[in-house]
PDB file of N, CA and C in Angstrom:
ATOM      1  N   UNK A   1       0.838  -1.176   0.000  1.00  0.00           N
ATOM      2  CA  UNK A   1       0.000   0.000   0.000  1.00  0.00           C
ATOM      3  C   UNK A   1       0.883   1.240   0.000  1.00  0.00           C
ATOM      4  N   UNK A   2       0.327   2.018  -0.705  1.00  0.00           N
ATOM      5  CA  UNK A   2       1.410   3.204  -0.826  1.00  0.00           C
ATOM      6  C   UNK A   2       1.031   3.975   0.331  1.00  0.00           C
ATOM      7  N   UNK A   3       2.280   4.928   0.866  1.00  0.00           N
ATOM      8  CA  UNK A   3       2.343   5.823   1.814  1.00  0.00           C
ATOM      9  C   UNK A   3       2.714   6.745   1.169  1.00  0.00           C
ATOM     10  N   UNK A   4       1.876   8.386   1.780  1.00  0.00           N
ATOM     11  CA  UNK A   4       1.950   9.420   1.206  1.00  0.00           C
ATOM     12  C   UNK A   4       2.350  10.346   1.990  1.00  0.00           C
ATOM     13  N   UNK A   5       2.329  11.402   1.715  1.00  0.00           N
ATOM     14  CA  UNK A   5       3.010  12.869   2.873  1.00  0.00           C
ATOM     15  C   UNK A   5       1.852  13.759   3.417  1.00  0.00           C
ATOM     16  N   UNK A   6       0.425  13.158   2.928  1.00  0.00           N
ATOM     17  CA  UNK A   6      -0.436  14.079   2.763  1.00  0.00           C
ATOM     18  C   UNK A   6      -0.911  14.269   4.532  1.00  0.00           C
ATOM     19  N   UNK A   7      -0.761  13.068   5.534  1.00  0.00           N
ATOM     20  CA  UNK A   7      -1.331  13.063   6.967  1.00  0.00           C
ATOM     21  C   UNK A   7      -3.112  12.489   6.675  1.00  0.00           C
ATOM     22  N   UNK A   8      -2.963  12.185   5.828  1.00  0.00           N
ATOM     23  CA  UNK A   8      -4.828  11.040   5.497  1.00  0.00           C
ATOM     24  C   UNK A   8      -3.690   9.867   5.927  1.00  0.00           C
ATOM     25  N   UNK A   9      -4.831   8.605   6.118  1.00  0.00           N
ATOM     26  CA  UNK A   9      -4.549   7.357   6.344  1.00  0.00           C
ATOM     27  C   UNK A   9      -6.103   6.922   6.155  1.00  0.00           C
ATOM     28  N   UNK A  10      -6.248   6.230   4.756  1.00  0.00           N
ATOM     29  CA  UNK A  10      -7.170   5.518   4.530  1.00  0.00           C
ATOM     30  C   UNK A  10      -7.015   3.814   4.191  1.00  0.00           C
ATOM     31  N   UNK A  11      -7.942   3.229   5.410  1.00  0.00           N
ATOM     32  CA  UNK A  11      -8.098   1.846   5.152  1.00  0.00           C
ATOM     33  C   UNK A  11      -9.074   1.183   5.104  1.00  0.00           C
ATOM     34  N   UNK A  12      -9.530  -0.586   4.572  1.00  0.00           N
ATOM     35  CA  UNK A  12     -10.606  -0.660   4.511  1.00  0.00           C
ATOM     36  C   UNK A  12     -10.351  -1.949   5.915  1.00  0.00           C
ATOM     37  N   UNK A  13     -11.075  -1.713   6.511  1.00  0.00           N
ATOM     38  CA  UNK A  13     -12.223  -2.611   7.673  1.00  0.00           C
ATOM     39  C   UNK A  13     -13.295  -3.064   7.566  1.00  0.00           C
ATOM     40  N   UNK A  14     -13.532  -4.260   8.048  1.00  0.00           N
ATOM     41  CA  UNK A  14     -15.234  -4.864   8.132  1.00  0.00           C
ATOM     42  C   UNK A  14     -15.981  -4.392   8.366  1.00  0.00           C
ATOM     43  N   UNK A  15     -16.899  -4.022   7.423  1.00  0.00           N
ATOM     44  CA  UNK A  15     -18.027  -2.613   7.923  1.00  0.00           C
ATOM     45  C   UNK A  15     -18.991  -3.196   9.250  1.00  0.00           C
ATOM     46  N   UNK A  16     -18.816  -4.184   9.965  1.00  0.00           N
ATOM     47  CA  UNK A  16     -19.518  -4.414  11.173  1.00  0.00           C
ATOM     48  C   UNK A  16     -18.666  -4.331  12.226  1.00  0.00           C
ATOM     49  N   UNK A  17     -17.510  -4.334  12.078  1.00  0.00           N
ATOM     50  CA  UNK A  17     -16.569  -3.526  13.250  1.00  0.00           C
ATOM     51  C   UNK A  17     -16.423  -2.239  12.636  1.00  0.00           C
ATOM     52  N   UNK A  18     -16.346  -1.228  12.096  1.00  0.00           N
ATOM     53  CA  UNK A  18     -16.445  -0.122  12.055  1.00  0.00           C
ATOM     54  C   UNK A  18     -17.833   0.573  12.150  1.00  0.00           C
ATOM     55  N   UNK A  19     -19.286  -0.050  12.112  1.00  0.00           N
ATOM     56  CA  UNK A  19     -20.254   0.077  12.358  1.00  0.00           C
ATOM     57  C   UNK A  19     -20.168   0.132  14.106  1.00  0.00           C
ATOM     58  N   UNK A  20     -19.707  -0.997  14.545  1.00  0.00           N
ATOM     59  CA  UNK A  20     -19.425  -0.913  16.394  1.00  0.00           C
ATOM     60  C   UNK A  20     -18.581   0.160  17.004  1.00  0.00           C
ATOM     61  N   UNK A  21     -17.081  -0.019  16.164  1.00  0.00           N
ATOM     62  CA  UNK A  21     -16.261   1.405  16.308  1.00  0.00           C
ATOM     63  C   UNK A  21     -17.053   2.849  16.271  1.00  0.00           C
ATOM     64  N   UNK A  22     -17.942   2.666  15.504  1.00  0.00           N
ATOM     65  CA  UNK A  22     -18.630   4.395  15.572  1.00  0.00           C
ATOM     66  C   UNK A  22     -19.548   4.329  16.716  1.00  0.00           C
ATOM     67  N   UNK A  23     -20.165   3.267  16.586  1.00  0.00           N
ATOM     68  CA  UNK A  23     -21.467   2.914  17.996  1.00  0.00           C
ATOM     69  C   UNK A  23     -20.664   3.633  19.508  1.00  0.00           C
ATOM     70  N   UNK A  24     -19.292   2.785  19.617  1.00  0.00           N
ATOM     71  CA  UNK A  24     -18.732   2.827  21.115  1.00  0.00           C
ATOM     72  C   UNK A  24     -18.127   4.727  20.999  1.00  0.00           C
ATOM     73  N   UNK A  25     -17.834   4.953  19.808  1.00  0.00           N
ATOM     74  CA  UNK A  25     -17.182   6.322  20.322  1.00  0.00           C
ATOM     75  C   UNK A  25     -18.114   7.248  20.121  1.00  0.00           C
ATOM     76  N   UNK A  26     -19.433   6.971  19.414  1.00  0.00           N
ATOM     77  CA  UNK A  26     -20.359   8.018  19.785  1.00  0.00           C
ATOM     78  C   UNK A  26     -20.872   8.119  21.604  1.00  0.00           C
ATOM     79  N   UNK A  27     -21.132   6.873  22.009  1.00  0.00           N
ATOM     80  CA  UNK A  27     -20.894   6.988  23.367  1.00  0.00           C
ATOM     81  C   UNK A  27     -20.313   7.290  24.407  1.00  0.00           C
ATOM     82  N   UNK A  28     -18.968   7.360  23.726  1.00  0.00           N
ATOM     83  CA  UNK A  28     -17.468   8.134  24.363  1.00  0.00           C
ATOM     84  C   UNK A  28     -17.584   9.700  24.043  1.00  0.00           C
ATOM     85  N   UNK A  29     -18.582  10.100  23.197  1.00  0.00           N
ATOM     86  CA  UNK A  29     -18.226  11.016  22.610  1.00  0.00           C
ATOM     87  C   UNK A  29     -17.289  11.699  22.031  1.00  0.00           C
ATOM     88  N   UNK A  30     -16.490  10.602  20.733  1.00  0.00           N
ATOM     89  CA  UNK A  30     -14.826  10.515  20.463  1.00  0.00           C
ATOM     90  C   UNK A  30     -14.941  10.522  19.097  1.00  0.00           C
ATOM     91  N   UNK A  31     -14.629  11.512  18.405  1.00  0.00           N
ATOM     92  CA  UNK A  31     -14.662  11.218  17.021  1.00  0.00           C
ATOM     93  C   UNK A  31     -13.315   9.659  16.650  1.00  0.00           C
ATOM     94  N   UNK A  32     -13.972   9.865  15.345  1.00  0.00           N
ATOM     95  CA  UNK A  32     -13.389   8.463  14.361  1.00  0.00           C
ATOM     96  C   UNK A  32     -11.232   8.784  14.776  1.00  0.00           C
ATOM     97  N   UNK A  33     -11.258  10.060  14.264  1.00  0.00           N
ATOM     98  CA  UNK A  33      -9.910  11.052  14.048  1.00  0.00           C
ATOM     99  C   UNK A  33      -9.317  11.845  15.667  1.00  0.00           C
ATOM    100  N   UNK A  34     -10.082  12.257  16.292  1.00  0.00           N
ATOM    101  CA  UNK A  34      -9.288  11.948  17.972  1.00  0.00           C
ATOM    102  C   UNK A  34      -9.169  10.390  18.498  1.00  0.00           C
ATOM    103  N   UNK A  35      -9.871   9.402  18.545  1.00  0.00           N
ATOM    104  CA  UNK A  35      -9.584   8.313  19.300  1.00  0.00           C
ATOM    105  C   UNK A  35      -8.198   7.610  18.536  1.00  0.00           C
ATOM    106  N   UNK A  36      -8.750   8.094  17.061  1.00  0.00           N
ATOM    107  CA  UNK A  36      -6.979   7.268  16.066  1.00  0.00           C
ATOM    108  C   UNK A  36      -5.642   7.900  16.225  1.00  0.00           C
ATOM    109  N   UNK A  37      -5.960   9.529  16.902  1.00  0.00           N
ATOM    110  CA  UNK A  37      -4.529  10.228  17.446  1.00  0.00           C
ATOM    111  C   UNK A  37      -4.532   9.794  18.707  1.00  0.00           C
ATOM    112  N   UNK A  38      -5.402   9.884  19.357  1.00  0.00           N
ATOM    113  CA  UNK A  38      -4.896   9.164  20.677  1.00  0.00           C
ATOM    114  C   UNK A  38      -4.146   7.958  20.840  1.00  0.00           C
ATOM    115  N   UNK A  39      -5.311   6.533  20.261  1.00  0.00           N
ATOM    116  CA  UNK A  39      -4.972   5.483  19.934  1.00  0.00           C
ATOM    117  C   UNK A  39      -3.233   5.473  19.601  1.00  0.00           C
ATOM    118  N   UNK A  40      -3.118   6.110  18.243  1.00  0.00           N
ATOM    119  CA  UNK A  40      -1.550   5.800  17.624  1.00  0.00           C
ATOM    120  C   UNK A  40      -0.665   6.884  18.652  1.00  0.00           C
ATOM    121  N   UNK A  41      -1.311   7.607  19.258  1.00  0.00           N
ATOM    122  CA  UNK A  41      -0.125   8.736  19.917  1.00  0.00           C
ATOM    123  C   UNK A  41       0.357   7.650  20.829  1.00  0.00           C
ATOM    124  N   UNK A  42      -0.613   7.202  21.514  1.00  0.00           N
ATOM    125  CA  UNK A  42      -0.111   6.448  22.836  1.00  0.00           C
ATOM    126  C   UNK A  42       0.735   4.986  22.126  1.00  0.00           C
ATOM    127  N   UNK A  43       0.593   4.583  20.851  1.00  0.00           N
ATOM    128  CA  UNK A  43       1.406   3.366  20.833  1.00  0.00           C
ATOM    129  C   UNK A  43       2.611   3.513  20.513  1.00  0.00           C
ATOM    130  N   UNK A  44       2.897   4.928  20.109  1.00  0.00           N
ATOM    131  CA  UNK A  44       3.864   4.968  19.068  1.00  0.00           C
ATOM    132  C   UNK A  44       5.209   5.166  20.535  1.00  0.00           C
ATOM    133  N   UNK A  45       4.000   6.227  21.664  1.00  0.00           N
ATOM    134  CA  UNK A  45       5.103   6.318  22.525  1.00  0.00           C
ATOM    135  C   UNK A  45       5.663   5.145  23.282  1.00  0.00           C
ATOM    136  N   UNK A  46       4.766   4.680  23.548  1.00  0.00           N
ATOM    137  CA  UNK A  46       4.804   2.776  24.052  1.00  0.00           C
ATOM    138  C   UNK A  46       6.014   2.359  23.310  1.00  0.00           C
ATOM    139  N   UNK A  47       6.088   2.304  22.165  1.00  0.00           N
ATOM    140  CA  UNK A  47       6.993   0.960  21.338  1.00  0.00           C
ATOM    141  C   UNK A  47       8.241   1.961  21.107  1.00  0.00           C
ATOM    142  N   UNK A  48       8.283   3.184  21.303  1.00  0.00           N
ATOM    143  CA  UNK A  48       9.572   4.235  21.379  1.00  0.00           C
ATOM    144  C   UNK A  48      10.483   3.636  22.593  1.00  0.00           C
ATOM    145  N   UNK A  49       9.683   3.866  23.968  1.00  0.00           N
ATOM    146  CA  UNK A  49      10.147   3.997  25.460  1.00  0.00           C
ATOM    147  C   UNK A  49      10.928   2.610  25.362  1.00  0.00           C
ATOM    148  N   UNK A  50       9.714   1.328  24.409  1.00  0.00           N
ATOM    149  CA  UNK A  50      10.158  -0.224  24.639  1.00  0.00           C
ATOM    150  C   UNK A  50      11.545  -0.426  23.688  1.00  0.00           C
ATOM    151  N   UNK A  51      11.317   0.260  22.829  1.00  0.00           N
ATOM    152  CA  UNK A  51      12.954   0.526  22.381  1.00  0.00           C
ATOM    153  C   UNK A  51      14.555   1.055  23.061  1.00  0.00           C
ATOM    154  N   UNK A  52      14.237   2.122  23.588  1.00  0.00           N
ATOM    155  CA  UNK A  52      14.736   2.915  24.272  1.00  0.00           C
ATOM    156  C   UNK A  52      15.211   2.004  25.423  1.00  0.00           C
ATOM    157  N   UNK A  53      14.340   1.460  26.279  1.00  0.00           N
ATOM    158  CA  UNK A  53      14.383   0.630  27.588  1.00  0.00           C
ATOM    159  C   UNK A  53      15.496  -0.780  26.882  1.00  0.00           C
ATOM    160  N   UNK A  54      15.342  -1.322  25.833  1.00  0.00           N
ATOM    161  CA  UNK A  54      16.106  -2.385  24.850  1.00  0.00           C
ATOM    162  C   UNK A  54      17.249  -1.705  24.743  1.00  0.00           C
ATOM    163  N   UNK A  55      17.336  -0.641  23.913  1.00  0.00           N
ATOM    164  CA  UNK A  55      18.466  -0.684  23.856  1.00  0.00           C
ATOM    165  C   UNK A  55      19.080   0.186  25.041  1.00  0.00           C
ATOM    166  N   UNK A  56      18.823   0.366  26.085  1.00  0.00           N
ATOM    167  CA  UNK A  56      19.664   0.649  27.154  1.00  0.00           C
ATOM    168  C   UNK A  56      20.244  -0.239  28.168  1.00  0.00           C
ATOM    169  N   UNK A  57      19.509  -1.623  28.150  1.00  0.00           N
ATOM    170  CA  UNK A  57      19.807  -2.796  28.586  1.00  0.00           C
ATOM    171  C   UNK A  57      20.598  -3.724  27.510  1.00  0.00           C
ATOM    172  N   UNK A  58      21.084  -3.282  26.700  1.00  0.00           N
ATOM    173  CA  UNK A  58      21.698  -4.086  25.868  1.00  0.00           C
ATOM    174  C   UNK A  58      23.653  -3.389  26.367  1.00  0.00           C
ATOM    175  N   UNK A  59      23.401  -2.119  26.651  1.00  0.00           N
ATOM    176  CA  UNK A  59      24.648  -1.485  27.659  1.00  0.00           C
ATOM    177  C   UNK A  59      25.074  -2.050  28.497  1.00  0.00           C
ATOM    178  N   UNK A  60      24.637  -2.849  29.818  1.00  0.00           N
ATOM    179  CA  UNK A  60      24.697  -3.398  30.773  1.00  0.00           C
ATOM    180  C   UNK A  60      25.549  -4.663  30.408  1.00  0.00           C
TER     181      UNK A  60
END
């Protein structure tokens, strides 16, 4: 799949989990585009730190 510079990220999903995905964050009151910056903000920092923490124990 090509990657672009534009900051879109379009994919396709099972329209009955993305039918539920909209169900639960209308209840959250979370759009589609805050819960996916949240979502990826928080993993990206996750798998940074789990790097970071790797390779600082690889010093030892």
């Amino acid at each position: 799949m090509a990657k672009g510079d534009s900051g879109r990220v379009v994919l396709e999903i099972d329209p009955d989990l993305k039918r539920k995905l909209y169900a639960v964050l209308a209840l959250e009151q979370k759009t589609l585009k805050e819960w996916f910056t949240e979502s990826s903000s928080s993993y990206v920092k996750e798998r940074l730190k789990a790097e970071l923490d790797s390779f600082g124990s690889d010093k030892e």
